[in-house]
N, C-alpha and C. Protein backbone atom coordinates (compact mmCIF):
# COMPACT_ATOMS: atom_id res chain seq x y z
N UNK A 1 5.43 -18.56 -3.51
CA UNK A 1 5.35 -19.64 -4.46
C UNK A 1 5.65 -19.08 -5.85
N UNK A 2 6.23 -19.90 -6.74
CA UNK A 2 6.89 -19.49 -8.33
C UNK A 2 6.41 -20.30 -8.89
N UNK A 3 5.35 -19.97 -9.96
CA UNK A 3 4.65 -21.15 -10.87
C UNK A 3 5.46 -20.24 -12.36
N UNK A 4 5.65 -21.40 -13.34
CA UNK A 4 5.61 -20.93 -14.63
C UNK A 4 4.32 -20.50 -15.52
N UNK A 5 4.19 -19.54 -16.43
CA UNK A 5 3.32 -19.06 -17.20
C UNK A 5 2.29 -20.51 -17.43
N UNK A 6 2.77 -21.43 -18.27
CA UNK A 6 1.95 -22.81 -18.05
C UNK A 6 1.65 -23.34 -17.22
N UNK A 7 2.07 -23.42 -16.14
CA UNK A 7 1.71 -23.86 -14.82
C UNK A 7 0.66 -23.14 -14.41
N UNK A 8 0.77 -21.90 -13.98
CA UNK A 8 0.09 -21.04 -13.90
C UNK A 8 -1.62 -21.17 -14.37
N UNK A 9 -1.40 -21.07 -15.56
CA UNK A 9 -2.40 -21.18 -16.94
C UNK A 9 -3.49 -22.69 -16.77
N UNK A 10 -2.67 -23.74 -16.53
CA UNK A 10 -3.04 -25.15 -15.81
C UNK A 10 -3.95 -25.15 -14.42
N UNK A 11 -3.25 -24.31 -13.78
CA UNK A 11 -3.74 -24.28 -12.08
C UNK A 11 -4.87 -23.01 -11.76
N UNK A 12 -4.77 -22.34 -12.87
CA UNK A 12 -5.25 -20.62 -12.23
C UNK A 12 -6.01 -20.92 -11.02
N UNK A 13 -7.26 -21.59 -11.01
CA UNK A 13 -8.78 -21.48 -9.70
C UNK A 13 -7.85 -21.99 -8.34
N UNK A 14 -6.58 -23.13 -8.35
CA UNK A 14 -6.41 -23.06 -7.13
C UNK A 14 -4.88 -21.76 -6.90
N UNK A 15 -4.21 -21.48 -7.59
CA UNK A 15 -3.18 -20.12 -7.18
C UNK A 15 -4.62 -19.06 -6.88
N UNK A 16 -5.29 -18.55 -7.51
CA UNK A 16 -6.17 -17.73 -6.96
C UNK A 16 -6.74 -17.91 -5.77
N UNK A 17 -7.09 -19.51 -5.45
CA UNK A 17 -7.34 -19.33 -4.03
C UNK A 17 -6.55 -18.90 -2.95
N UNK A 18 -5.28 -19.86 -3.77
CA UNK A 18 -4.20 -19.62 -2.73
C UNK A 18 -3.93 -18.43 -2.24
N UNK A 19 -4.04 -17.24 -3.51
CA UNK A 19 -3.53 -15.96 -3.33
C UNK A 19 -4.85 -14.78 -2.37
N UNK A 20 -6.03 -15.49 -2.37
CA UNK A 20 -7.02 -14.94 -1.57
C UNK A 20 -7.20 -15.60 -0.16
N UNK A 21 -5.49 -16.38 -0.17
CA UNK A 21 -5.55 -16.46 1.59
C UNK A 21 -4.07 -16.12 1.86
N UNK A 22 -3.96 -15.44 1.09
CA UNK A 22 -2.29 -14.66 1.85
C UNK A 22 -1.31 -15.26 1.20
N UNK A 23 -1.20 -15.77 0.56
CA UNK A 23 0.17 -16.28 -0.10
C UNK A 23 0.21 -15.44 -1.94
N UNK A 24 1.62 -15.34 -1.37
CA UNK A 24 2.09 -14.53 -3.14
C UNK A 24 2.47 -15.71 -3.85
N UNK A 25 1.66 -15.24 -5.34
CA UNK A 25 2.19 -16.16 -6.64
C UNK A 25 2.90 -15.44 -7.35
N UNK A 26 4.04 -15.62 -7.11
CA UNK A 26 4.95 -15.38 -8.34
C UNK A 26 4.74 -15.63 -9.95
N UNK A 27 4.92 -14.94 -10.72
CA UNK A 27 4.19 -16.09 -12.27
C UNK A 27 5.62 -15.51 -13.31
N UNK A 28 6.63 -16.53 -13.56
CA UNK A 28 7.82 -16.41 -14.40
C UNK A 28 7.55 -16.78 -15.77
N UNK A 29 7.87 -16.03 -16.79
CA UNK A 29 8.51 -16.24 -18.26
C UNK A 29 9.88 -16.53 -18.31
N UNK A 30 10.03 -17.63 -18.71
CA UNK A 30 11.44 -18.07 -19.50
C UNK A 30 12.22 -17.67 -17.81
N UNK A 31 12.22 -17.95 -16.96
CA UNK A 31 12.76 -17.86 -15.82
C UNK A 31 12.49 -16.37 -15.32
N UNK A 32 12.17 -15.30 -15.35
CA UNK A 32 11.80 -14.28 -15.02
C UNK A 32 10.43 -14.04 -14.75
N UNK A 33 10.40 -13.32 -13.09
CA UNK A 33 8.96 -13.17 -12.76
C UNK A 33 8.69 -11.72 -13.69
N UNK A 34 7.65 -11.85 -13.76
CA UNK A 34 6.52 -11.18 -14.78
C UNK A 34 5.18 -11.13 -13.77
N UNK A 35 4.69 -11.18 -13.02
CA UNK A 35 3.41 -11.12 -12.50
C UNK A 35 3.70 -11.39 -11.13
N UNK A 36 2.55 -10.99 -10.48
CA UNK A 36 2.25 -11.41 -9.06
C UNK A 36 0.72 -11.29 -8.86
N UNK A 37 0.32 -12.68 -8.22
CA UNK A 37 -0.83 -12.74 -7.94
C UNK A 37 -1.16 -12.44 -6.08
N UNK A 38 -2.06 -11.23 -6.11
CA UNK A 38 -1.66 -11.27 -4.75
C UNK A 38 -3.24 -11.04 -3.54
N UNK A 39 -3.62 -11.18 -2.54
CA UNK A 39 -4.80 -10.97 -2.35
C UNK A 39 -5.47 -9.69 -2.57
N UNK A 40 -6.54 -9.31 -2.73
CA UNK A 40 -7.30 -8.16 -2.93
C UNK A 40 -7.50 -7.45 -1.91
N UNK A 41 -7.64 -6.29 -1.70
CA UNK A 41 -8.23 -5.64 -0.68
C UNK A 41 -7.90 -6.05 0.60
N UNK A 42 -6.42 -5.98 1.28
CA UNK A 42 -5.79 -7.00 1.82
C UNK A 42 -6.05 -5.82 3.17
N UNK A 43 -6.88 -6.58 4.67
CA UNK A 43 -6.92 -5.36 5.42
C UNK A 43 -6.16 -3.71 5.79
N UNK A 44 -4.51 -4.71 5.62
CA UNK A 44 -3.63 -3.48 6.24
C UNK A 44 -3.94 -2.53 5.07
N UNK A 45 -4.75 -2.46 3.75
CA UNK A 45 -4.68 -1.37 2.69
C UNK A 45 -5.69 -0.28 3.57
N UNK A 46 -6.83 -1.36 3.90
CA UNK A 46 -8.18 -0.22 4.49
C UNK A 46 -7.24 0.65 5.99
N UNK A 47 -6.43 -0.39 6.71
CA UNK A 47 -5.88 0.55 7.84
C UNK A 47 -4.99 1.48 7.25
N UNK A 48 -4.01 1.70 6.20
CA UNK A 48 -2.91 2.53 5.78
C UNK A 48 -3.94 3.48 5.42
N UNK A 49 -4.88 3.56 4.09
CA UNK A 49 -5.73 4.40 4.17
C UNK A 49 -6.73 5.49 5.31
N UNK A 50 -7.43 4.71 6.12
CA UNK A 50 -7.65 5.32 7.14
C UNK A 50 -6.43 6.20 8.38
N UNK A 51 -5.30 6.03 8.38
CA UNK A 51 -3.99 6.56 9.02
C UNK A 51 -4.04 7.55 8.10
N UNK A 52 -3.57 7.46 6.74
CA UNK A 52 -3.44 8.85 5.76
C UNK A 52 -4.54 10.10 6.03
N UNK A 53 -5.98 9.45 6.09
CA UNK A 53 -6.78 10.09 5.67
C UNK A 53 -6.81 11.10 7.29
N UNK A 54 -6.46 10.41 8.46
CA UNK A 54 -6.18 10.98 9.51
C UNK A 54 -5.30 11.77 9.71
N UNK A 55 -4.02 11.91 9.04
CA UNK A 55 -2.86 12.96 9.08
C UNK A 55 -3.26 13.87 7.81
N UNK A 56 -4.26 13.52 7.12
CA UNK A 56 -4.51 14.96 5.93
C UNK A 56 -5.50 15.66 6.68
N UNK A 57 -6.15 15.35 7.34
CA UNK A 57 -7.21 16.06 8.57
C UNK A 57 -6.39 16.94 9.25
N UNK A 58 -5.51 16.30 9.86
CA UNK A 58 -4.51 17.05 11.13
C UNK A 58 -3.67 17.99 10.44
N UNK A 59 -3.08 18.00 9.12
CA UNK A 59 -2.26 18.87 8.44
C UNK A 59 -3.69 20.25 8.19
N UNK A 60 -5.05 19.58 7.49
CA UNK A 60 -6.29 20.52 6.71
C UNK A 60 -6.20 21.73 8.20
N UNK A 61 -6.12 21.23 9.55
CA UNK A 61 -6.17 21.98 10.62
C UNK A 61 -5.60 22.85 10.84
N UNK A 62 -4.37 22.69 10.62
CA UNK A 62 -2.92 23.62 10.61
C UNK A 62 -3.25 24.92 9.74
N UNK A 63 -3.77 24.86 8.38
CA UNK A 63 -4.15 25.66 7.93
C UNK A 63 -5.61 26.56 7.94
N UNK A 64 -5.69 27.65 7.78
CA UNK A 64 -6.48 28.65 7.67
C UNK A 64 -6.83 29.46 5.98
N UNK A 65 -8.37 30.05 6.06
CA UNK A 65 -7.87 30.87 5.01
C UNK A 65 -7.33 32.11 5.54
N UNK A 66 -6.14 32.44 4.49
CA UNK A 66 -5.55 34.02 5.20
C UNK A 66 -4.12 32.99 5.64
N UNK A 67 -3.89 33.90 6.60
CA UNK A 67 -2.69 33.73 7.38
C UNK A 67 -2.92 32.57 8.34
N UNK A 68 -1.46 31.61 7.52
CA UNK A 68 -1.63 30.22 8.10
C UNK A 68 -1.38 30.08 9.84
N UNK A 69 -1.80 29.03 10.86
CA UNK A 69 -1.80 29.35 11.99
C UNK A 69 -0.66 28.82 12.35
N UNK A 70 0.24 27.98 11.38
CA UNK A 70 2.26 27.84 11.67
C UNK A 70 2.75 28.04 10.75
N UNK A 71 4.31 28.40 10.75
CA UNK A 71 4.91 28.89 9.44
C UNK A 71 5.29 27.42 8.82
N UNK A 72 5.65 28.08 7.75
CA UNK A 72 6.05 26.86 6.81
C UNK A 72 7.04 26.27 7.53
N UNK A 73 8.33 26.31 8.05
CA UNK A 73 9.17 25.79 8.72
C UNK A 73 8.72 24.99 10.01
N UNK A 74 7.31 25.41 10.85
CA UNK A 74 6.84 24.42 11.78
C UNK A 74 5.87 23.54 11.08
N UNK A 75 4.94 23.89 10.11
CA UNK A 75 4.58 22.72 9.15
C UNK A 75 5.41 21.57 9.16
N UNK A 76 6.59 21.64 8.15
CA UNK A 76 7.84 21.11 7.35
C UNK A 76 7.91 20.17 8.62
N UNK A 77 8.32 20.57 10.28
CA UNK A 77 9.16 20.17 10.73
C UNK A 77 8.03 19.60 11.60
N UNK A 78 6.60 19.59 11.53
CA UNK A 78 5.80 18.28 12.38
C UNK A 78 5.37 17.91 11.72
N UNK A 79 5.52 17.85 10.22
CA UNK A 79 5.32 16.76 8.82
C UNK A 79 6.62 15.64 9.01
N UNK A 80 7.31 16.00 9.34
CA UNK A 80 8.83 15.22 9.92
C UNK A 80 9.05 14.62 10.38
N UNK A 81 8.14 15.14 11.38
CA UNK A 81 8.55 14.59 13.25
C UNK A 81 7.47 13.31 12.98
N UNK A 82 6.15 13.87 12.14
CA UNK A 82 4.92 12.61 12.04
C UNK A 82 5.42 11.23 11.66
N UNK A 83 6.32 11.52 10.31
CA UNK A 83 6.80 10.80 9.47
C UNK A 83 7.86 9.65 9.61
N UNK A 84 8.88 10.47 11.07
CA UNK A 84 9.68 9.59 11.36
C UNK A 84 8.65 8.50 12.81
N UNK A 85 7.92 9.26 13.17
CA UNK A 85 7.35 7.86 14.67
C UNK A 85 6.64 7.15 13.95
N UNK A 86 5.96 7.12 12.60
CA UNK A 86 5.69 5.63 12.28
C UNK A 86 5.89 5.07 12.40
């Protein structure tokens, strides 16, 4: 949805609802968007987070103090391999 700055300004309590059930507000000046109103804390953020926080675990493993337990080149290359099966 594309509301103008006044429009916008007129409507805010229902675009906010709107936008806390999944729909994007666009918000344009003089024909150009300038804003987006969008939901908060939108689940897939908590799942992308929890995935990250799971491959910085699995990388923290790889390493040791001292002498790492793969070389940098098998690091590099199952940082890669992770990156492309998303």
């Amino acid at each position: 949805m594309v509301k103008t700055l006044r429009e916008s300004k007129a409507k805010l309590s229902e675009l906010v609802e709107r936008a806390s059930q999944g729909e994007d507000v666009l918000i344009t000046v003089r024909g150009k968007v300038k804003a987006r109103l969008t939901r908060a804390g939108a689940p897939t953020d908590m799942a992308d987070r929890q995935a990250w926080v799971a491959r910085l675990r699995k990388l923290q493993k790889t390493f040791t103090r001292g002498k790492p337990k793969a070389s940098i080149e098998e690091i590099l290359a199952e940082t890669r391999k992770d990156f492309w099966e998303e």
